[in-house]
N, C-alpha and C. Protein backbone atom coordinates (compact mmCIF):
# COMPACT_ATOMS: atom_id res chain seq x y z
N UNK A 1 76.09 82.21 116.77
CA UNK A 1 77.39 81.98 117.38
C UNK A 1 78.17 83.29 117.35
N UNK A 2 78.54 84.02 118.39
CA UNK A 2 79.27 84.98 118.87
C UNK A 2 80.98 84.68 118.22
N UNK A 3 81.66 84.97 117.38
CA UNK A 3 82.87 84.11 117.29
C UNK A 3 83.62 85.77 117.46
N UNK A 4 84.92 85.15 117.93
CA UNK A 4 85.79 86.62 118.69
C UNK A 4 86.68 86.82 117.15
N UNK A 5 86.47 87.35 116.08
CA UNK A 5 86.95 87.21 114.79
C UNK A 5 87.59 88.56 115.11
N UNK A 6 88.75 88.53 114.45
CA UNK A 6 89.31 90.21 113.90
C UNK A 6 89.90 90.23 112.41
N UNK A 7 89.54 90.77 111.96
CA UNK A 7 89.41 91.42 110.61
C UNK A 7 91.04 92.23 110.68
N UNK A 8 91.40 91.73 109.54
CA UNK A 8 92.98 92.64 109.40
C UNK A 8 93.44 92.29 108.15
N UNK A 9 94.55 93.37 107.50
CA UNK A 9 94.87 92.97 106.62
C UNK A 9 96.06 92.18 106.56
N UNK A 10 96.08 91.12 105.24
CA UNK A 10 97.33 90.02 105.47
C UNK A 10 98.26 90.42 105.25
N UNK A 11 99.31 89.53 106.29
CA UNK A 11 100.69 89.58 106.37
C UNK A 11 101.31 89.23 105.06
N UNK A 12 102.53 89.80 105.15
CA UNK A 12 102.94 88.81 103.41
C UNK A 12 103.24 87.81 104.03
N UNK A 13 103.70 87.12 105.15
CA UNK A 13 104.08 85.66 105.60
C UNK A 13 103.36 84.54 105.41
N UNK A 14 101.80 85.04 105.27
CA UNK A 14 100.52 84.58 105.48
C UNK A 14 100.43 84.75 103.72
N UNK A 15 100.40 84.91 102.98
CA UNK A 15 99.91 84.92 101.54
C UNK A 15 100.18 84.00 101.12
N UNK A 16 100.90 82.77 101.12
CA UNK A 16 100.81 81.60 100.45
C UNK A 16 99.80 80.89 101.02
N UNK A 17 99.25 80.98 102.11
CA UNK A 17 97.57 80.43 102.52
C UNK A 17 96.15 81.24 102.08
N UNK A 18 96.68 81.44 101.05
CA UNK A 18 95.50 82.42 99.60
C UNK A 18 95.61 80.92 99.01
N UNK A 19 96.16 80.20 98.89
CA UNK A 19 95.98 78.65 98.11
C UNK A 19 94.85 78.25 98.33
N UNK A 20 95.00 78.11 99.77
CA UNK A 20 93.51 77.28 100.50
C UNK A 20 91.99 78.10 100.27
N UNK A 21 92.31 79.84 100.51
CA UNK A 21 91.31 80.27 100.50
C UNK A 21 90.99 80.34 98.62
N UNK A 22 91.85 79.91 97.72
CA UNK A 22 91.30 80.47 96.28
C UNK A 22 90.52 78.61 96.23
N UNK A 23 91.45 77.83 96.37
CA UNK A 23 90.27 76.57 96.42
C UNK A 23 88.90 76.61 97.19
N UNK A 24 89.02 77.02 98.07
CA UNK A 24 87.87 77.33 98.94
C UNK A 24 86.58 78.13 98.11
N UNK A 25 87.24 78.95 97.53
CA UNK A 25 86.50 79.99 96.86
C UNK A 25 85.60 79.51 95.48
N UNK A 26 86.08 78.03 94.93
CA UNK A 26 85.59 77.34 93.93
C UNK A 26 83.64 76.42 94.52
N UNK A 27 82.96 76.74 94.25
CA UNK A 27 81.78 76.75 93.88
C UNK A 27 81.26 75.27 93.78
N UNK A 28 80.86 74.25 94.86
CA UNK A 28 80.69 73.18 94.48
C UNK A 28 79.32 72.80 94.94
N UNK A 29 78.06 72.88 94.12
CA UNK A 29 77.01 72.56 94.53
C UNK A 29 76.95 71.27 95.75
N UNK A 30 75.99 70.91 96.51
CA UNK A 30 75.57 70.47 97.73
C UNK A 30 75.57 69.00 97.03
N UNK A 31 76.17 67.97 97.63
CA UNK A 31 75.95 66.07 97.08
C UNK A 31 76.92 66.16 95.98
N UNK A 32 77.58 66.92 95.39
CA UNK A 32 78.86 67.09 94.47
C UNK A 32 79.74 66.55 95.16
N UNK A 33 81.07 65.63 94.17
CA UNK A 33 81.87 65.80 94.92
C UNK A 33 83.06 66.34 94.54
N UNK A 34 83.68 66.91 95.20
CA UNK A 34 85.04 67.62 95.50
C UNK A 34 86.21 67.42 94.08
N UNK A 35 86.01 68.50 94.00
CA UNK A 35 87.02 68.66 92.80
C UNK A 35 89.13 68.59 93.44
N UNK A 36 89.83 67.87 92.34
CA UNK A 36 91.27 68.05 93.30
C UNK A 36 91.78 69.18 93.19
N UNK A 37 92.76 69.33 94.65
CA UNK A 37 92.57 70.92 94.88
C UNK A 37 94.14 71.19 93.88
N UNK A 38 94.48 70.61 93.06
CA UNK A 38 95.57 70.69 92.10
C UNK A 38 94.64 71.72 90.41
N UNK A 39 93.46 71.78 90.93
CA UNK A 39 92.64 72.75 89.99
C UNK A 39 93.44 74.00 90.06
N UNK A 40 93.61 74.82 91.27
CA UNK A 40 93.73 76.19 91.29
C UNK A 40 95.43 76.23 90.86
N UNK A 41 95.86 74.92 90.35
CA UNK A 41 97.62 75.61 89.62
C UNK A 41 96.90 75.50 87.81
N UNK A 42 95.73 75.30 87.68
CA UNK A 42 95.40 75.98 86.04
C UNK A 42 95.33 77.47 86.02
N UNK A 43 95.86 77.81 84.62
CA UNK A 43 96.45 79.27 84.50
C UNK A 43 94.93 80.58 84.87
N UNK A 44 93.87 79.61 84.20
CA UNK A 44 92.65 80.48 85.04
C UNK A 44 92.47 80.34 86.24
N UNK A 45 93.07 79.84 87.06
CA UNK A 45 92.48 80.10 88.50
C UNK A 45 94.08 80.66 89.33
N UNK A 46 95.00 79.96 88.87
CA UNK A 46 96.10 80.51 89.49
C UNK A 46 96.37 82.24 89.57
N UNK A 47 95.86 82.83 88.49
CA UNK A 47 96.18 84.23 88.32
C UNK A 47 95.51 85.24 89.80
N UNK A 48 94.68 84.06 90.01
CA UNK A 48 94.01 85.05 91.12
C UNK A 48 95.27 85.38 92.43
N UNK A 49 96.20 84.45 92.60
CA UNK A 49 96.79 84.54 93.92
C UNK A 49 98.27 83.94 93.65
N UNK A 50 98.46 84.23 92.15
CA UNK A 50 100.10 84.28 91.52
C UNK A 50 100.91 85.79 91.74
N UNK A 51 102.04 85.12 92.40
CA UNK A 51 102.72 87.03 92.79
C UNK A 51 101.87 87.56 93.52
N UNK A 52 100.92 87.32 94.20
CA UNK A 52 99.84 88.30 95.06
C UNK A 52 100.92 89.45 95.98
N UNK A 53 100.44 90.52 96.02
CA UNK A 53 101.52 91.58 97.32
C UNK A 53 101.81 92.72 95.87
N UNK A 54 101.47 92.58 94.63
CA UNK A 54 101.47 93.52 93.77
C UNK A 54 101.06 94.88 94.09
N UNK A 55 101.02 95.95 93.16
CA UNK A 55 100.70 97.23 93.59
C UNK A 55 99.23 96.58 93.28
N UNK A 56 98.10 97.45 93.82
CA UNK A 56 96.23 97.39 93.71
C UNK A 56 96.20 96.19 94.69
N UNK A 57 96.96 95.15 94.67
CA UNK A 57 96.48 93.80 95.48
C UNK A 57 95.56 94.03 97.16
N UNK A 58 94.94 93.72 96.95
CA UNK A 58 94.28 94.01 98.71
C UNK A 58 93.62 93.20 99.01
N UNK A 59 94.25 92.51 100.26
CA UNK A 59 93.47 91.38 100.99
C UNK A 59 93.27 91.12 102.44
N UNK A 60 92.12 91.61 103.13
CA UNK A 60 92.14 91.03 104.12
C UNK A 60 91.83 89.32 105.16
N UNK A 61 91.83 89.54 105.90
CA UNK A 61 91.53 87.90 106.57
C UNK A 61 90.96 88.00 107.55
N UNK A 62 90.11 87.05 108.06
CA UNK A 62 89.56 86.85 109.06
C UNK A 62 90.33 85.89 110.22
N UNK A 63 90.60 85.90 110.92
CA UNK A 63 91.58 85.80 112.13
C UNK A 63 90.63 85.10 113.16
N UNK A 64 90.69 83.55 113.43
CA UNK A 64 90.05 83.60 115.14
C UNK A 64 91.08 82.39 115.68
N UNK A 65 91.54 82.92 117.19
CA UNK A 65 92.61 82.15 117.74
C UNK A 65 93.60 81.69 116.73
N UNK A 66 94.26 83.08 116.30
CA UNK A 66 95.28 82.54 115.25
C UNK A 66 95.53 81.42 114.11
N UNK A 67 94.31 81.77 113.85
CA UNK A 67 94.02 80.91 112.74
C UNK A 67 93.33 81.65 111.70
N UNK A 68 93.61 81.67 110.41
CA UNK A 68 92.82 82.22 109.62
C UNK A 68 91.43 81.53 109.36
N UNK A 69 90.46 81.89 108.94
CA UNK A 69 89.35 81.38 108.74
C UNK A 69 88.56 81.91 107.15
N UNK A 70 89.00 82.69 107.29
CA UNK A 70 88.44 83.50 105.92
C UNK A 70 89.30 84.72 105.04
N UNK A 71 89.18 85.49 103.51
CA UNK A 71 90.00 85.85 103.47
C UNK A 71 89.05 86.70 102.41
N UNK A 72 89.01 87.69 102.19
CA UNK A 72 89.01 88.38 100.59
C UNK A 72 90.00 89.38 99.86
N UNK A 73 90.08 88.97 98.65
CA UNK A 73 90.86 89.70 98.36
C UNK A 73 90.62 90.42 97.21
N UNK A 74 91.50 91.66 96.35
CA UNK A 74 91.18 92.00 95.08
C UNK A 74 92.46 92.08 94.20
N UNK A 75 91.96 92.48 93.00
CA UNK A 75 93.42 92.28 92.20
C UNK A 75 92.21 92.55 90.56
N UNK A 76 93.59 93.91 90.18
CA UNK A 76 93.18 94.30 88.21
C UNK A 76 93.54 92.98 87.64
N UNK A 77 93.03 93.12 86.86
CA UNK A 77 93.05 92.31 85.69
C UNK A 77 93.76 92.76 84.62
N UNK A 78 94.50 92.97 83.29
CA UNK A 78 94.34 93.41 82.34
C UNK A 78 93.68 92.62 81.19
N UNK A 79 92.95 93.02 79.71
CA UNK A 79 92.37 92.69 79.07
C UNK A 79 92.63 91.11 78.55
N UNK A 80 94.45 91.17 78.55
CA UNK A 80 94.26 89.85 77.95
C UNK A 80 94.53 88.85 79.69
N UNK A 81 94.86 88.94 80.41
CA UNK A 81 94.85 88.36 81.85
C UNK A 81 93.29 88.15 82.05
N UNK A 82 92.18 87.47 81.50
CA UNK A 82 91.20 88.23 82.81
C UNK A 82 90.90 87.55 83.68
N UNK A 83 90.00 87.77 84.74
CA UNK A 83 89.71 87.19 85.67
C UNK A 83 87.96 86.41 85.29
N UNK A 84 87.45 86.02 86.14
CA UNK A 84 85.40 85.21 85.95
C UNK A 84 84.96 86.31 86.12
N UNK A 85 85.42 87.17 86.91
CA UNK A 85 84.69 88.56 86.86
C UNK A 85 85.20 89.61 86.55
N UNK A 86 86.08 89.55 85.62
CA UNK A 86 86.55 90.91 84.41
C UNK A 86 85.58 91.67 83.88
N UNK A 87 85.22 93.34 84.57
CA UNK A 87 84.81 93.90 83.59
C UNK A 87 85.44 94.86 82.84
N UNK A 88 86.63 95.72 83.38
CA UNK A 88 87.96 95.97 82.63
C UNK A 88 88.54 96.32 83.49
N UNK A 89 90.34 96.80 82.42
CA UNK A 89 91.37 97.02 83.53
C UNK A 89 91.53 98.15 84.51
N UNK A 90 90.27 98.74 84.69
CA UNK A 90 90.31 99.68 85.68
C UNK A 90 89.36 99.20 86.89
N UNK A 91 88.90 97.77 86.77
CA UNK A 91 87.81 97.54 87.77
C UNK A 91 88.26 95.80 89.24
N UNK A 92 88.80 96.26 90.00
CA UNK A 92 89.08 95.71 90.78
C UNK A 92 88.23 94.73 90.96
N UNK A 93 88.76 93.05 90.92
CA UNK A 93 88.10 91.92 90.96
C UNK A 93 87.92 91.37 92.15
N UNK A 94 86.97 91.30 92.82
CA UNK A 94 87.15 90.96 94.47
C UNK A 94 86.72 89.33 94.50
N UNK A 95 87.46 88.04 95.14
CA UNK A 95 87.46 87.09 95.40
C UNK A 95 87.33 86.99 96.65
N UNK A 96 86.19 85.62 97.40
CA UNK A 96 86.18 85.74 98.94
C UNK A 96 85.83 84.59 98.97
N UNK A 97 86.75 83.63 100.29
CA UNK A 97 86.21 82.36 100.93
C UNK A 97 86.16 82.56 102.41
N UNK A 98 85.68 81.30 102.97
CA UNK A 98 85.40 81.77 104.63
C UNK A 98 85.45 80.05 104.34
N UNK A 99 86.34 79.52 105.06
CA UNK A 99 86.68 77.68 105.59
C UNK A 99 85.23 77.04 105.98
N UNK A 100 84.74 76.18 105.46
CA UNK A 100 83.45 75.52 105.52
C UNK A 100 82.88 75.60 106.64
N UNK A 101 83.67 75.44 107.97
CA UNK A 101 83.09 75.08 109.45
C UNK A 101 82.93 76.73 109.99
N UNK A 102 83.29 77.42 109.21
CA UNK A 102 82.63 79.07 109.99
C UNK A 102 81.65 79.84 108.91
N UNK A 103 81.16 79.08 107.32
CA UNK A 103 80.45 79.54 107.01
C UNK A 103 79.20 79.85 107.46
N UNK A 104 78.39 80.83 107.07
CA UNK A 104 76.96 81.34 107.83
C UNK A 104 76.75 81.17 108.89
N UNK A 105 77.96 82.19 109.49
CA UNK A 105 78.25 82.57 110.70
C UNK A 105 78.69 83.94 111.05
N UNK A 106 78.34 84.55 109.60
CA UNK A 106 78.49 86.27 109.78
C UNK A 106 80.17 86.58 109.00
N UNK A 107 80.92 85.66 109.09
CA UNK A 107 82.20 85.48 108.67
C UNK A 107 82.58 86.71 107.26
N UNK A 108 82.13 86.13 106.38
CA UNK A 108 81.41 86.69 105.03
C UNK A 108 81.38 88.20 104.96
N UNK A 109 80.25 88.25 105.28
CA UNK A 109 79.73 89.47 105.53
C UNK A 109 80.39 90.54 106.22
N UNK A 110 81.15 89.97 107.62
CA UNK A 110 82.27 91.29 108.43
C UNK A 110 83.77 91.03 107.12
N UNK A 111 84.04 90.71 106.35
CA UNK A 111 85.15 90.58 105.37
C UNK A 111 84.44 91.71 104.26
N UNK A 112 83.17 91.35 104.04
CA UNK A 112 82.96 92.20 102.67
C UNK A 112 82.78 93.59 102.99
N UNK A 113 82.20 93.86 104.41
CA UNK A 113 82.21 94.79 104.55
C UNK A 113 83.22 96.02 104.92
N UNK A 114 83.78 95.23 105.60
CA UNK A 114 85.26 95.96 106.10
C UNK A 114 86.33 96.34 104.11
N UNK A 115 86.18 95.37 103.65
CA UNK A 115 86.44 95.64 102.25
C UNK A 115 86.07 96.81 101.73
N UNK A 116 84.28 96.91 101.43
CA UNK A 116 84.24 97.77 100.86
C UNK A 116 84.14 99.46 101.31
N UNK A 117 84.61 98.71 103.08
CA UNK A 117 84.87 100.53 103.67
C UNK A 117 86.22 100.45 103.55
N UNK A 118 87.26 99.88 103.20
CA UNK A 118 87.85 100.30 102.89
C UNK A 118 88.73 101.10 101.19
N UNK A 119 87.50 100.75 100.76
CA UNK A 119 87.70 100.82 99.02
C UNK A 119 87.26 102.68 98.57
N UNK A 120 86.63 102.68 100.06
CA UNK A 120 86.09 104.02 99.79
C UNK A 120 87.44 105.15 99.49
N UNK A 121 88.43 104.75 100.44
CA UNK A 121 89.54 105.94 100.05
C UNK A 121 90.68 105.29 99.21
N UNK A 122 89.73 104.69 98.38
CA UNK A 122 90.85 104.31 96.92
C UNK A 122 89.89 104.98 96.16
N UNK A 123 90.59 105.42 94.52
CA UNK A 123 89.55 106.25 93.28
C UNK A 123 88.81 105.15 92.21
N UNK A 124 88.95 103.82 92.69
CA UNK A 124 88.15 103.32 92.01
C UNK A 124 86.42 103.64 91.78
N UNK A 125 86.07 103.52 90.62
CA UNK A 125 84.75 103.75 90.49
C UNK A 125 83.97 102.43 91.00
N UNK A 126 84.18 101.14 90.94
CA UNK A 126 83.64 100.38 90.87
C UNK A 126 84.17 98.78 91.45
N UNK A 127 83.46 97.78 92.11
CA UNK A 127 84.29 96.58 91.78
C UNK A 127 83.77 95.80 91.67
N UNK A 128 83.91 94.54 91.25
CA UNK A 128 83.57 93.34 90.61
C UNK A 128 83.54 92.05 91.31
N UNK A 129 83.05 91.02 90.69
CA UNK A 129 83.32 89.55 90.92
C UNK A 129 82.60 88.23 90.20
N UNK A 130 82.53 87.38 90.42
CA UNK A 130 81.88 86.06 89.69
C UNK A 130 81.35 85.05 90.70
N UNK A 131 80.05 84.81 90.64
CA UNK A 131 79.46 84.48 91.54
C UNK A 131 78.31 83.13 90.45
N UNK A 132 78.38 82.01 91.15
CA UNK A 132 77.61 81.03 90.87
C UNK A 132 76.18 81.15 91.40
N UNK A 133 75.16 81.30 90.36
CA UNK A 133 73.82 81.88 90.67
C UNK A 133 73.24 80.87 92.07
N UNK A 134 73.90 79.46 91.65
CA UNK A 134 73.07 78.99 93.35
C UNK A 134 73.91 78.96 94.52
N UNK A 135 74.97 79.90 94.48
CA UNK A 135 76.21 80.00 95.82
C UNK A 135 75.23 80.91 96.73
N UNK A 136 75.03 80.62 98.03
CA UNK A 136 74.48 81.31 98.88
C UNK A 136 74.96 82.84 99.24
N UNK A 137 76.12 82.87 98.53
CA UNK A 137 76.80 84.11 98.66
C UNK A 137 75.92 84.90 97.65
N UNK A 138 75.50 84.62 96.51
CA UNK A 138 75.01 85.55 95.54
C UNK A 138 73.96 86.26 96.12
N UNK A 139 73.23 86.08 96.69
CA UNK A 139 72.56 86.81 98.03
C UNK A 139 73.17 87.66 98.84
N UNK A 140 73.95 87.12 99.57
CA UNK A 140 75.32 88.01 100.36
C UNK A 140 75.39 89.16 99.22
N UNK A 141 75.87 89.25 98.16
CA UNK A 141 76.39 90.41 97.63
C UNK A 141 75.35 91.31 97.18
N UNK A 142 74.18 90.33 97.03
CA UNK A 142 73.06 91.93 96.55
C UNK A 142 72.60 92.57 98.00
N UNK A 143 72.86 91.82 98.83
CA UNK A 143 72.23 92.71 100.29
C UNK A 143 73.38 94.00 100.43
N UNK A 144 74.65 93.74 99.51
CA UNK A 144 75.71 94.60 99.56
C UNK A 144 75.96 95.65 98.59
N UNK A 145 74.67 95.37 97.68
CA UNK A 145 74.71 96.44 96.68
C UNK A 145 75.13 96.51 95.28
N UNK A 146 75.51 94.69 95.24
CA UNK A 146 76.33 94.23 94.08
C UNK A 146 74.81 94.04 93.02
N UNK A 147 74.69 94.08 91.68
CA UNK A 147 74.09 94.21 90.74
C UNK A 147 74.41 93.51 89.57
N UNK A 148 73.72 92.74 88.95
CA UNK A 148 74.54 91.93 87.67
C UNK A 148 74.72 92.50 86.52
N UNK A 149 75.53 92.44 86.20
CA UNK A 149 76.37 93.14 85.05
C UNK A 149 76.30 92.30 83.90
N UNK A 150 76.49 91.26 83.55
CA UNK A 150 76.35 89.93 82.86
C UNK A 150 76.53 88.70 83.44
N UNK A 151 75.16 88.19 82.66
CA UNK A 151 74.94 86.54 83.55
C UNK A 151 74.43 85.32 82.61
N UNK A 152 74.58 84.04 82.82
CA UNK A 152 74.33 83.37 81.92
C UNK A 152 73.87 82.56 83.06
N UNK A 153 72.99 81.36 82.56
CA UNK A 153 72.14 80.58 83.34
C UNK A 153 72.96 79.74 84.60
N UNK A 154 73.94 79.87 84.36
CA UNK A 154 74.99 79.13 85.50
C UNK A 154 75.17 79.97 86.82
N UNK A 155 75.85 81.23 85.97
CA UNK A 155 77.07 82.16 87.11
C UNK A 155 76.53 83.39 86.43
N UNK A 156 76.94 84.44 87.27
CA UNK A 156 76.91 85.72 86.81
C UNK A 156 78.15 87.16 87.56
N UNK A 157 78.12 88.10 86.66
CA UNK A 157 79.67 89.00 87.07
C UNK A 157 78.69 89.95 87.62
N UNK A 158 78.71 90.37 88.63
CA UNK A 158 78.38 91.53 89.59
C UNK A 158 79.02 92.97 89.58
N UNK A 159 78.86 93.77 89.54
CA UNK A 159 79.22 94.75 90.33
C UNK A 159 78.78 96.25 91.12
N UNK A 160 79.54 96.46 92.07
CA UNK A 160 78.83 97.68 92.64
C UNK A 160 79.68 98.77 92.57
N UNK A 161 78.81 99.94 92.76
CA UNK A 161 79.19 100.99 92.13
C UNK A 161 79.79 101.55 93.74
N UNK A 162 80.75 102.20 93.98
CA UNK A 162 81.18 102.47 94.84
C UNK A 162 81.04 104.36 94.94
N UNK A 163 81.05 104.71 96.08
CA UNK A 163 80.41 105.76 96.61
C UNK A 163 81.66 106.56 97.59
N UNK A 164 81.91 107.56 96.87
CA UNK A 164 83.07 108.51 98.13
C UNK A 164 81.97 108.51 99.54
């Protein structure tokens, strides 16, 4: 499917619909059912997209017929704040959903990438995330260069080393 998507970064008008995409972003194996989306106001999941528009914050979206569809974003951590994929406070935590009806549809993939060209003219060394070993995405990120850092039989924290 050809979809006419444009990639941009979000408006602040548009940042309180980081709600939908941080629920989105929660991990629910296939015949599961649906967790309430009153999860992401617990203090571990809220931090991802509390006050978002901070200094480091960076998020783009995926856009088709004015509608968002997908979104990633990043955001430090500090030691005692952390994030599922904290590896410290110098390592940018990247979170990403894409709305069920445009997944594996390339969606994904033009978000992560446009991301991490744009990470190139920031001085981070590195960035991160937390990925559920049977999310189809955990694939997505090693075709991207992401590497596990620590993993336990569930989930595992990724990261790739970023390149001037």
């Amino acid at each position: 499917m050809n979809l006419n998507i444009k990639i941009r970064e979000i408006d602040k008008s548009e940042i309180p619909q980081l709600n939908i995409f941080l629920y989105e972003a929660i991990y629910i194996p296939e015949g599961q059912e649906m967790i309430d989306k009153e999860i992401i106001n617990l203090p571990e999941l809220s931090r991802y997209i509390k006050n978002f528009g901070q200094e480091n914050d960076i998020c783009l979206v995926a856009e088709l017929e004015n509608k968002l569809i997908g979104a990633i974003w990043t955001r430090i951590y500090s030691s005692t704040e952390r994030g599922y994929g904290y590896v410290d406070s110098k390592t940018p935590e990247l979170s990403m959903s894409v709305l069920k009806e445009y997944q594996r549809k390339g969606v994904g993939t033009r978000l992560l990438k446009k991301m991490i060209d744009k990470f190139k003219k920031y001085e981070f060394e590195q960035i991160s995330l937390s990925v559920d070993l049977q999310n189809y995405a955990f694939g997505l990120y090693q075709k991207f260069g992401f590497v596990i850092f620590e993993s336990d039989d569930k989930s595992a924290i990724m990261i790739k080393k970023l390149t001037k």
